[in-house]
C-alpha atoms as a PDB file:
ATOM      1  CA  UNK A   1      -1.050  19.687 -22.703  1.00  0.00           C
ATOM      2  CA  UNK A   2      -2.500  17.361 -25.309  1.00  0.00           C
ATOM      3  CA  UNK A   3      -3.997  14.328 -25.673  1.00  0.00           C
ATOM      4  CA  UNK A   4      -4.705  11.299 -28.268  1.00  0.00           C
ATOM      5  CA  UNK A   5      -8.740  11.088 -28.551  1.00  0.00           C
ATOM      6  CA  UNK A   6      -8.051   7.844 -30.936  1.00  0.00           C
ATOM      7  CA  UNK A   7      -5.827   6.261 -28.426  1.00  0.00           C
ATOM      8  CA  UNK A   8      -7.428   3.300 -26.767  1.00  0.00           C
ATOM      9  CA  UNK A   9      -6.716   4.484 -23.237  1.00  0.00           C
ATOM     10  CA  UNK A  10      -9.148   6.457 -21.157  1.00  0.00           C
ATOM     11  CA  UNK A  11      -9.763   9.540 -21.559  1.00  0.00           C
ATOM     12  CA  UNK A  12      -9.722  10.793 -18.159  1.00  0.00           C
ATOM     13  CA  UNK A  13      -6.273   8.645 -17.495  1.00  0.00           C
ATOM     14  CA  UNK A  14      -5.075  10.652 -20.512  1.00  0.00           C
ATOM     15  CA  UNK A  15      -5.800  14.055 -19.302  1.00  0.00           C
ATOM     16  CA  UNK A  16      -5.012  13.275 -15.590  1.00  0.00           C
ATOM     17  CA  UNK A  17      -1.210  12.278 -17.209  1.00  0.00           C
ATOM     18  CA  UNK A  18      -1.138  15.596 -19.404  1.00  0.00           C
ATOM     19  CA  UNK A  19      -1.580  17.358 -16.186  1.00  0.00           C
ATOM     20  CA  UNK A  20       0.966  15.565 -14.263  1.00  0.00           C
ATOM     21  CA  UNK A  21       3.526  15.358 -17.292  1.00  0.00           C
ATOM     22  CA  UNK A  22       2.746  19.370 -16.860  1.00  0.00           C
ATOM     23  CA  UNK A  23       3.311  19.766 -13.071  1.00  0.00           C
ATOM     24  CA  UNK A  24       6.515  17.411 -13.074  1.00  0.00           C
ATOM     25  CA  UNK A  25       8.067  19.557 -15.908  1.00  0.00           C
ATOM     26  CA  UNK A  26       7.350  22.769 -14.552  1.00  0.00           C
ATOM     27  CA  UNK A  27       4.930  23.913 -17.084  1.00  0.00           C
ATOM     28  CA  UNK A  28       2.371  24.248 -14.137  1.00  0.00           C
ATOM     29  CA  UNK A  29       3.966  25.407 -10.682  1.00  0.00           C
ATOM     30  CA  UNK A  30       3.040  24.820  -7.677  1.00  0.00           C
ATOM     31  CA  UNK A  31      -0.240  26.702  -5.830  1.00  0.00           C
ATOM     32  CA  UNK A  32      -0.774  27.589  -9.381  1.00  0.00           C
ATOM     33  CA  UNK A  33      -4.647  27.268 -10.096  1.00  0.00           C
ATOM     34  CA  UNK A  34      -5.382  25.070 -12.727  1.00  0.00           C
ATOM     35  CA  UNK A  35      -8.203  26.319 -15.609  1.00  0.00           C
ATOM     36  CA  UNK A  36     -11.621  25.435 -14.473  1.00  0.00           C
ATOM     37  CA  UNK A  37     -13.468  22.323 -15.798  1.00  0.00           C
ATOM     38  CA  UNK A  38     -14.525  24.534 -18.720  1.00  0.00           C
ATOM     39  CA  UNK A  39     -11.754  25.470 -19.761  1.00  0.00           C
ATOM     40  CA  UNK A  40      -9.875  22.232 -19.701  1.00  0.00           C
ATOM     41  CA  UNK A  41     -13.118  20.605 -21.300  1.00  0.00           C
ATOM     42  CA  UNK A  42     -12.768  22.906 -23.733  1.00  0.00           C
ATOM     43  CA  UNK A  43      -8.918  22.611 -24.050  1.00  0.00           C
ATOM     44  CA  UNK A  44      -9.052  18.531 -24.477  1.00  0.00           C
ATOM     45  CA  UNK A  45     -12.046  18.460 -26.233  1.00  0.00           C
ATOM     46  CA  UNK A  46     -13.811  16.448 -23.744  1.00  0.00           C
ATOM     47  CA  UNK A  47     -17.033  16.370 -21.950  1.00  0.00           C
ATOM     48  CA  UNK A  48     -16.789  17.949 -18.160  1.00  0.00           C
ATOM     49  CA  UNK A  49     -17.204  14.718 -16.310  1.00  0.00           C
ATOM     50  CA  UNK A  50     -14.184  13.530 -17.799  1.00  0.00           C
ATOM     51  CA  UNK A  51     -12.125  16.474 -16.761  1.00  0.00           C
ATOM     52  CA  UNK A  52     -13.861  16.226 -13.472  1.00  0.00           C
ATOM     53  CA  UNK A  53     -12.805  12.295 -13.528  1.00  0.00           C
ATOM     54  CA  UNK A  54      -9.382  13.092 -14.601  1.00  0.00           C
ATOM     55  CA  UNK A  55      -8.807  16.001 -11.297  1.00  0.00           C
ATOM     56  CA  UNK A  56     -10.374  13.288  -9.283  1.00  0.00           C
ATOM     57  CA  UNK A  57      -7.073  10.910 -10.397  1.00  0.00           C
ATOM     58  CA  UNK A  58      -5.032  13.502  -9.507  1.00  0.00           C
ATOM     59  CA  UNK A  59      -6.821  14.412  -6.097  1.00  0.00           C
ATOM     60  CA  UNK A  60      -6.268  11.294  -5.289  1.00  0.00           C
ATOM     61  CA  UNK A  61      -2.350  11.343  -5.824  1.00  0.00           C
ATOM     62  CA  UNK A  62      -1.719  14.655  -3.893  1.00  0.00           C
ATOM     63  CA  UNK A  63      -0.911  16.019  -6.839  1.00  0.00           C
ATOM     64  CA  UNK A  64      -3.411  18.535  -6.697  1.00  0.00           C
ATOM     65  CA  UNK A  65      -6.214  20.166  -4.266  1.00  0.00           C
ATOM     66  CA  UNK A  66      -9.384  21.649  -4.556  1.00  0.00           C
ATOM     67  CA  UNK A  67     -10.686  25.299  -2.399  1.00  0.00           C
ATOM     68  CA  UNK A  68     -14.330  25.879  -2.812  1.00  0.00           C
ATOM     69  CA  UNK A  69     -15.816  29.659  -3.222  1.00  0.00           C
ATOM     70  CA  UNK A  70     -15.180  32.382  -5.087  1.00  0.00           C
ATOM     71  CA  UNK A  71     -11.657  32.266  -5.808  1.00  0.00           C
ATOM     72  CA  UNK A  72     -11.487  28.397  -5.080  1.00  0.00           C
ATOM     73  CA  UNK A  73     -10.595  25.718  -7.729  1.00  0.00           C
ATOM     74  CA  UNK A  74      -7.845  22.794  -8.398  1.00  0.00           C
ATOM     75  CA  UNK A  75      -4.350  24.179  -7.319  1.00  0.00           C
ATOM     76  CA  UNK A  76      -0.980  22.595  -8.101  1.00  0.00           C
ATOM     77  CA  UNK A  77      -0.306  20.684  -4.413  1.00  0.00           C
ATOM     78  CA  UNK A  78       2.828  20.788  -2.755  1.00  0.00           C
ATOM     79  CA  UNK A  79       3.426  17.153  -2.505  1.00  0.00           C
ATOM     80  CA  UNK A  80       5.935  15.523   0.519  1.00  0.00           C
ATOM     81  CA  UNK A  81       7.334  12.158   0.610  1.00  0.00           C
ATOM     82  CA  UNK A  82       4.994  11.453   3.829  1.00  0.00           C
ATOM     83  CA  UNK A  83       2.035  12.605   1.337  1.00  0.00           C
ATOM     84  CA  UNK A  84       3.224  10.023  -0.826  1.00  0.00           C
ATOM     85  CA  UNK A  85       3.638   7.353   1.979  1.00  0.00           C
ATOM     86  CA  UNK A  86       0.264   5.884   1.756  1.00  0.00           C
ATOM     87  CA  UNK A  87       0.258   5.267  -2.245  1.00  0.00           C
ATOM     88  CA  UNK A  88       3.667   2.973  -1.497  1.00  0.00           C
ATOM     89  CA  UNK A  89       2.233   1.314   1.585  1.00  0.00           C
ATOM     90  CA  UNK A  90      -0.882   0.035  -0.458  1.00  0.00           C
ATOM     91  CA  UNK A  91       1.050  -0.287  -3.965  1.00  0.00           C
ATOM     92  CA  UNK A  92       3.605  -2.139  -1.668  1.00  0.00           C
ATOM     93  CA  UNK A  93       0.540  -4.202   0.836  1.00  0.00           C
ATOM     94  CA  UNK A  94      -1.311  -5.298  -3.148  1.00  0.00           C
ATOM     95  CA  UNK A  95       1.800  -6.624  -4.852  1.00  0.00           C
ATOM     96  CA  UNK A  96       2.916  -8.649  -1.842  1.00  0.00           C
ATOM     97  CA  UNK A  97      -1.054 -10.283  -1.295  1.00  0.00           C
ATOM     98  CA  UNK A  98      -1.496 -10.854  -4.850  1.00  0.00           C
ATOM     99  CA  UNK A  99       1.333 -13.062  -4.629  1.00  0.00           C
ATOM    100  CA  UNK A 100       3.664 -10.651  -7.596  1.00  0.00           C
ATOM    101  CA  UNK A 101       6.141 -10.792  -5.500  1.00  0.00           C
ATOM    102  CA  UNK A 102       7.794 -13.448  -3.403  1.00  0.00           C
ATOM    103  CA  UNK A 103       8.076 -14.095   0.046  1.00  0.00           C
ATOM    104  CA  UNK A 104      12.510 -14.303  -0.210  1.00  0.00           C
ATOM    105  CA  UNK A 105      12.223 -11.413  -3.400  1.00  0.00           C
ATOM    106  CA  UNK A 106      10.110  -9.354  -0.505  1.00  0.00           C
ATOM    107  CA  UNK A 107      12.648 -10.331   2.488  1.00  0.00           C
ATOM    108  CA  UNK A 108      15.609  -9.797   0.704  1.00  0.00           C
ATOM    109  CA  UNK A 109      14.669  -6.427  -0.680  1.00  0.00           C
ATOM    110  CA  UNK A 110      13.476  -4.970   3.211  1.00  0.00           C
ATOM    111  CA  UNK A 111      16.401  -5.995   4.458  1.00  0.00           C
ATOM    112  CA  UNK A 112      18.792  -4.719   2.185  1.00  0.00           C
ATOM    113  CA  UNK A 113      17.457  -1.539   2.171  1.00  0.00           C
ATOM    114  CA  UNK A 114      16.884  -1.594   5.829  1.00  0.00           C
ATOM    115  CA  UNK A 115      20.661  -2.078   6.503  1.00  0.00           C
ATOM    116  CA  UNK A 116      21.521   0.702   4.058  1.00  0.00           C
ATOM    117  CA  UNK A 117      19.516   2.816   6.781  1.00  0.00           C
ATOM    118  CA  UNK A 118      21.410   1.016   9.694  1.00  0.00           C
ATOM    119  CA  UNK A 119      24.859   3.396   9.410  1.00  0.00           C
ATOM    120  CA  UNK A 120      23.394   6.382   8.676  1.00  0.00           C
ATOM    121  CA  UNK A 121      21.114   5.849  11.575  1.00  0.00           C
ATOM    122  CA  UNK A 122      23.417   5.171  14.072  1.00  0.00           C
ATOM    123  CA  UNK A 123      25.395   8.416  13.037  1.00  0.00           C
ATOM    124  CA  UNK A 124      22.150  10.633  12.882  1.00  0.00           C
ATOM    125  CA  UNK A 125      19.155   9.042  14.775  1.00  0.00           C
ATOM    126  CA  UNK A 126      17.334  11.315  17.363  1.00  0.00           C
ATOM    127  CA  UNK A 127      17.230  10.602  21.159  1.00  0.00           C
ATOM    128  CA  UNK A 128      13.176  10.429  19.916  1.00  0.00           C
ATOM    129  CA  UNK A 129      14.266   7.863  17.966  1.00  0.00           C
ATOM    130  CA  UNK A 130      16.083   5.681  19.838  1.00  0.00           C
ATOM    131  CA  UNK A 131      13.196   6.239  22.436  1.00  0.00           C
ATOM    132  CA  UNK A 132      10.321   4.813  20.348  1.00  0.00           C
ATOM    133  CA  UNK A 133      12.888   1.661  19.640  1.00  0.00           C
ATOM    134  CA  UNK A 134      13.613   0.959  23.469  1.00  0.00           C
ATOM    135  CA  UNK A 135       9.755   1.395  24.518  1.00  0.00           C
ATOM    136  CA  UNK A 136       8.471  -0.798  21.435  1.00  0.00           C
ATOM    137  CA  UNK A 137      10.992  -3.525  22.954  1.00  0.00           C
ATOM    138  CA  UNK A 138       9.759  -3.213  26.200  1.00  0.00           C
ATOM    139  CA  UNK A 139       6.335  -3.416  24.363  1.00  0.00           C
ATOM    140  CA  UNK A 140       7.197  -6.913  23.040  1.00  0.00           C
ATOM    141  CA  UNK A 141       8.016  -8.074  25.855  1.00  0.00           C
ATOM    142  CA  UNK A 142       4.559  -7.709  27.669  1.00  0.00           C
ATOM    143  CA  UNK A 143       3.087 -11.236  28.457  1.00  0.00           C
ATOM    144  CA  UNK A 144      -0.429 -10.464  27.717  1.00  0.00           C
ATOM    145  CA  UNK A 145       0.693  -8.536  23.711  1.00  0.00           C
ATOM    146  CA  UNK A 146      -1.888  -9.515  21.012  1.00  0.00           C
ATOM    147  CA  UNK A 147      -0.058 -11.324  17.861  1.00  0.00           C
ATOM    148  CA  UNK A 148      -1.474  -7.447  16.150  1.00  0.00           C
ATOM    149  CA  UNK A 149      -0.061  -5.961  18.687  1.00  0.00           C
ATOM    150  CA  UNK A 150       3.424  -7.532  18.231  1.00  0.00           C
ATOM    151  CA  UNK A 151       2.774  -6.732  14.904  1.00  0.00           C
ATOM    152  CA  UNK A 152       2.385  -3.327  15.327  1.00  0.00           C
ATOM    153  CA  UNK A 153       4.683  -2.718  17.532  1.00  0.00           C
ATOM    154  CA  UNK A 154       7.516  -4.376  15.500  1.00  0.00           C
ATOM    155  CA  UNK A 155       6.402  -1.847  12.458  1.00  0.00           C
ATOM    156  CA  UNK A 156       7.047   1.086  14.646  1.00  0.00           C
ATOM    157  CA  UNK A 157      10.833  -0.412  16.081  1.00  0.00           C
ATOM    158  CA  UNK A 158      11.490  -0.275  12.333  1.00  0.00           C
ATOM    159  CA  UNK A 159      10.339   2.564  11.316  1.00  0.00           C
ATOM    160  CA  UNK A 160      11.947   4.432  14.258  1.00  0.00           C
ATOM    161  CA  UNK A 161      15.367   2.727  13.477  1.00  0.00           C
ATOM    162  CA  UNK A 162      14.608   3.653   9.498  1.00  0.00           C
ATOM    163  CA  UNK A 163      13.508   7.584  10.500  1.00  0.00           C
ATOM    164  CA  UNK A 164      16.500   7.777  12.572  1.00  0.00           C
ATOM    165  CA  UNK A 165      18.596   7.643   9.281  1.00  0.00           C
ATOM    166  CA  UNK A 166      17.520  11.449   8.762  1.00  0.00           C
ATOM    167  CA  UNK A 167      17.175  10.511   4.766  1.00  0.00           C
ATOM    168  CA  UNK A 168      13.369  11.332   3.363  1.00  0.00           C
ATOM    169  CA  UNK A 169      14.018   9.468   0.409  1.00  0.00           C
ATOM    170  CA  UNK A 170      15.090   6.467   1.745  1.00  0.00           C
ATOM    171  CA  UNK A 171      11.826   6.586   4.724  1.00  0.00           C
ATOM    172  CA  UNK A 172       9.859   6.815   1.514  1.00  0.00           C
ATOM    173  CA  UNK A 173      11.041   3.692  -0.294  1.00  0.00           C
ATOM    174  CA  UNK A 174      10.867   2.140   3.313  1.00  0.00           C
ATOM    175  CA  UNK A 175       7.414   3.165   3.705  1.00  0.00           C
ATOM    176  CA  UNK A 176       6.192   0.000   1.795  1.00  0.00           C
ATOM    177  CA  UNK A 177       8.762  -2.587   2.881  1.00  0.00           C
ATOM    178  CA  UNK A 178       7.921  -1.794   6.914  1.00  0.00           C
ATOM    179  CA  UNK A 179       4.409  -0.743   6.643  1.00  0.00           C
ATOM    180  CA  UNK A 180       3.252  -3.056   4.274  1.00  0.00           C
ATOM    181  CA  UNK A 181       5.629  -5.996   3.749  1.00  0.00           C
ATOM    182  CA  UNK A 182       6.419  -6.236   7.322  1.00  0.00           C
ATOM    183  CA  UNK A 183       2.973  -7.362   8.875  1.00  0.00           C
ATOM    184  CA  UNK A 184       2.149  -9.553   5.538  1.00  0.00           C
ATOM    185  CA  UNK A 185       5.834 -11.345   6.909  1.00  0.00           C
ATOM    186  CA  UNK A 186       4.084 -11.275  10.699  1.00  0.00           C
ATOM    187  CA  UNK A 187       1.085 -13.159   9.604  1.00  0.00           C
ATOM    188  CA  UNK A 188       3.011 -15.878   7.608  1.00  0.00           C
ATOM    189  CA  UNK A 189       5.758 -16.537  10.397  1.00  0.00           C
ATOM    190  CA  UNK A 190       3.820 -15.487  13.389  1.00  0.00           C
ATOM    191  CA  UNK A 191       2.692 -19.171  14.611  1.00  0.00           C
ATOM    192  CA  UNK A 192       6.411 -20.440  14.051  1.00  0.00           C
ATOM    193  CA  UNK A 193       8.117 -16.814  16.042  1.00  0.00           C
ATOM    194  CA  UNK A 194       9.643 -16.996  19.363  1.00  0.00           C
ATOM    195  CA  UNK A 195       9.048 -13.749  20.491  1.00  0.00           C
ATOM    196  CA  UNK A 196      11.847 -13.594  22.834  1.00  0.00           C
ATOM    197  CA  UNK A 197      14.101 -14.724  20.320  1.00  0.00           C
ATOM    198  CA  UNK A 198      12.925 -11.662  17.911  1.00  0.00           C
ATOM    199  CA  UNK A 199      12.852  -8.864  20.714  1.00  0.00           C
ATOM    200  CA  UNK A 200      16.312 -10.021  21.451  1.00  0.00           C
ATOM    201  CA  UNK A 201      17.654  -9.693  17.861  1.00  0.00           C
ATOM    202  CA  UNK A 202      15.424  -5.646  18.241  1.00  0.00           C
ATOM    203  CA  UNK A 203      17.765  -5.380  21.461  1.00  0.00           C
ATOM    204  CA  UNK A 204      20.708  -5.639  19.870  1.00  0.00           C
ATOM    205  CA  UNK A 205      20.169  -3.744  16.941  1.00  0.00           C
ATOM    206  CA  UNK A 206      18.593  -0.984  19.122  1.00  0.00           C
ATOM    207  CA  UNK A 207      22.381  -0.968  21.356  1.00  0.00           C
ATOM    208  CA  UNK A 208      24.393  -0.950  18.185  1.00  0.00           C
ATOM    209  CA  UNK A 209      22.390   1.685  17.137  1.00  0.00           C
ATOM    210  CA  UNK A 210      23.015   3.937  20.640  1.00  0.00           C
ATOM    211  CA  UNK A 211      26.668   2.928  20.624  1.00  0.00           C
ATOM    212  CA  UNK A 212      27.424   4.166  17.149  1.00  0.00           C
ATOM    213  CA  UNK A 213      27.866   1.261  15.730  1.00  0.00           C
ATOM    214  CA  UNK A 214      26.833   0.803  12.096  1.00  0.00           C
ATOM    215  CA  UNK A 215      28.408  -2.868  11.199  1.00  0.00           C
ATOM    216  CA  UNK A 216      26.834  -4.347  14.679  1.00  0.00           C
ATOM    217  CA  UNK A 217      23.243  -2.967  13.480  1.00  0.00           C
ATOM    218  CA  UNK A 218      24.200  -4.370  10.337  1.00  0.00           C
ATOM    219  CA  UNK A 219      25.011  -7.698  11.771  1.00  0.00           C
ATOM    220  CA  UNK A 220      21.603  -7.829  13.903  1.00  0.00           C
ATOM    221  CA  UNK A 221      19.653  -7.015  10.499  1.00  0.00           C
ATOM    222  CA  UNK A 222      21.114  -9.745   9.112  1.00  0.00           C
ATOM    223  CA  UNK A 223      20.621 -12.662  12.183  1.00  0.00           C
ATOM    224  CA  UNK A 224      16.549 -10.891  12.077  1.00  0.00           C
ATOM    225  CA  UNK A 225      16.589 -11.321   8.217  1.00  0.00           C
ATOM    226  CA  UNK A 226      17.838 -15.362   9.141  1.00  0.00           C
ATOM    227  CA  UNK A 227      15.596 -15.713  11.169  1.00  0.00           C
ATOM    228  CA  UNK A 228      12.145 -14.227   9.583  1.00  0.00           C
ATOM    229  CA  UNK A 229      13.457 -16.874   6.444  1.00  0.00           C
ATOM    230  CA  UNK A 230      13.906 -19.890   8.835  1.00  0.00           C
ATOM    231  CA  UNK A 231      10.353 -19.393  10.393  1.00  0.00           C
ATOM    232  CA  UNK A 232       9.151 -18.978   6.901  1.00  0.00           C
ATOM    233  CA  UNK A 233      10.378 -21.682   5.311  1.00  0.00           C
ATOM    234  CA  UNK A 234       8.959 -23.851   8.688  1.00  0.00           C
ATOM    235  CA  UNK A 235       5.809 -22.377   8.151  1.00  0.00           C
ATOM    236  CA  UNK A 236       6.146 -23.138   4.137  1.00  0.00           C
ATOM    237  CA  UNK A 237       7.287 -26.914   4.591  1.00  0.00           C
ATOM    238  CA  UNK A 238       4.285 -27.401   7.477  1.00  0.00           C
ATOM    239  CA  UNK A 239       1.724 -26.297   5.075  1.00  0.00           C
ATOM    240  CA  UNK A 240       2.833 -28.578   1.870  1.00  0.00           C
ATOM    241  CA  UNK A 241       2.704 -31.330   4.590  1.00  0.00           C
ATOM    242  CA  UNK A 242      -1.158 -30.850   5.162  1.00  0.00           C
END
């Protein structure tokens, strides 16, 4: 593990990448226990704080845990794609605010991967599944639902339909287009929705998705995705009129 002391980058960010550069290729395995903050001081040639900076970094990815007492330390972490969930959710929540990425780029990119899902989940999604998706409908349909609680709701419909695919990877790179970029789309398009006209389109994808039917779920995924555009681009064309 090495790093450049005349590089301009931090010296903590340096060491915390050494260590994860190590973990990724094996070098360190894991619930291996990493040298102590002496020994990597010692090692990179840096003062203790900065190693202690540097595990924080990596503490804070999953990538590694600390155990206090006598044979405690920083151990190599087992890390799982719903350990990892949260760092896409807010990655995915700050480049959406911030504006780096569009309304349609945002839209188009949740759908499309949310209709890769629809097939696979309408071969392999659980009775639990298909569950959560009929009592977040019924959910939506409640009279006295807060626009949060709409929101909320419609987050857990799609995550249930996404789950039901059975594929980790593609929950993870869902994580951030449902959890995140879904309720930055409810708070744009929420004053323009008719929410019978969304929990609807949720009851037919939900009955394509008990019959079996892949295209059909396809098809409602792509009448939603019309729709969350159209109320959009209302909302859009209302606000350059003010």
């Amino acid at each position: 593990m090495k790093i450049d002391p005349n590089s301009s980058a931090d010296l903590s960010v340096q060491i915390a990448q050494a260590i994860k550069d190590a973990i990724i290729s094996g070098e360190l395995i894991v619930d291996e226990r990493l040298p102590s903050e002496a020994e990597l001081s010692d090692h990179f040639q840096v003062s203790r704080p900065t190693v202690r900076e540097a595990l924080k970094r990596l503490a804070a990815q999953s990538l590694i845990r600390t155990q206090r007492g006598a044979s405690g330390g920083a151990f190599v972490n087992r890390l799982s794609f719903e350990d990892a969930y949260s760092q896409q959710i807010t990655t995915s929540t700050l480049l959406l605010s911030m504006n780096a990425v569009s309304f349609d780029t945002a839209c188009e990119a949740r759908y499309a991967l949310e209709r890769a899902c629809a097939p696979l989940s309408s071969e392999r999604r659980s009775a639990d599944h298909l569950a959560t998706m009929r009592a977040e409908i019924f959910r939506q349909g409640q009279p006295g639902l807060t626009d949060e609680a709409f929101c909320a709701s419609d987050v857990a419909f799609h995550r249930a339909l996404v789950d039901g695919a059975g594929n980790p990877v593609l929950s993870y790179q869902l994580a951030g287009a449902v959890e995140a970029m879904q309720p930055l789309m409810n708070m744009i398009t929420f004053t323009a929705r008719d929410r019978e006209v969304i929990t609807g389109l949720h009851s037919r994808i939900a009955d394509a998705i008990e019959a079996g039917d892949g295209s059909a779920a396809v098809s409602g995924l792509q009448d939603l995705e019309s729709e969350t555009r159209k109320l959009a681009s209302d909302v859009f064309a209302a606000r350059a009129q003010k």
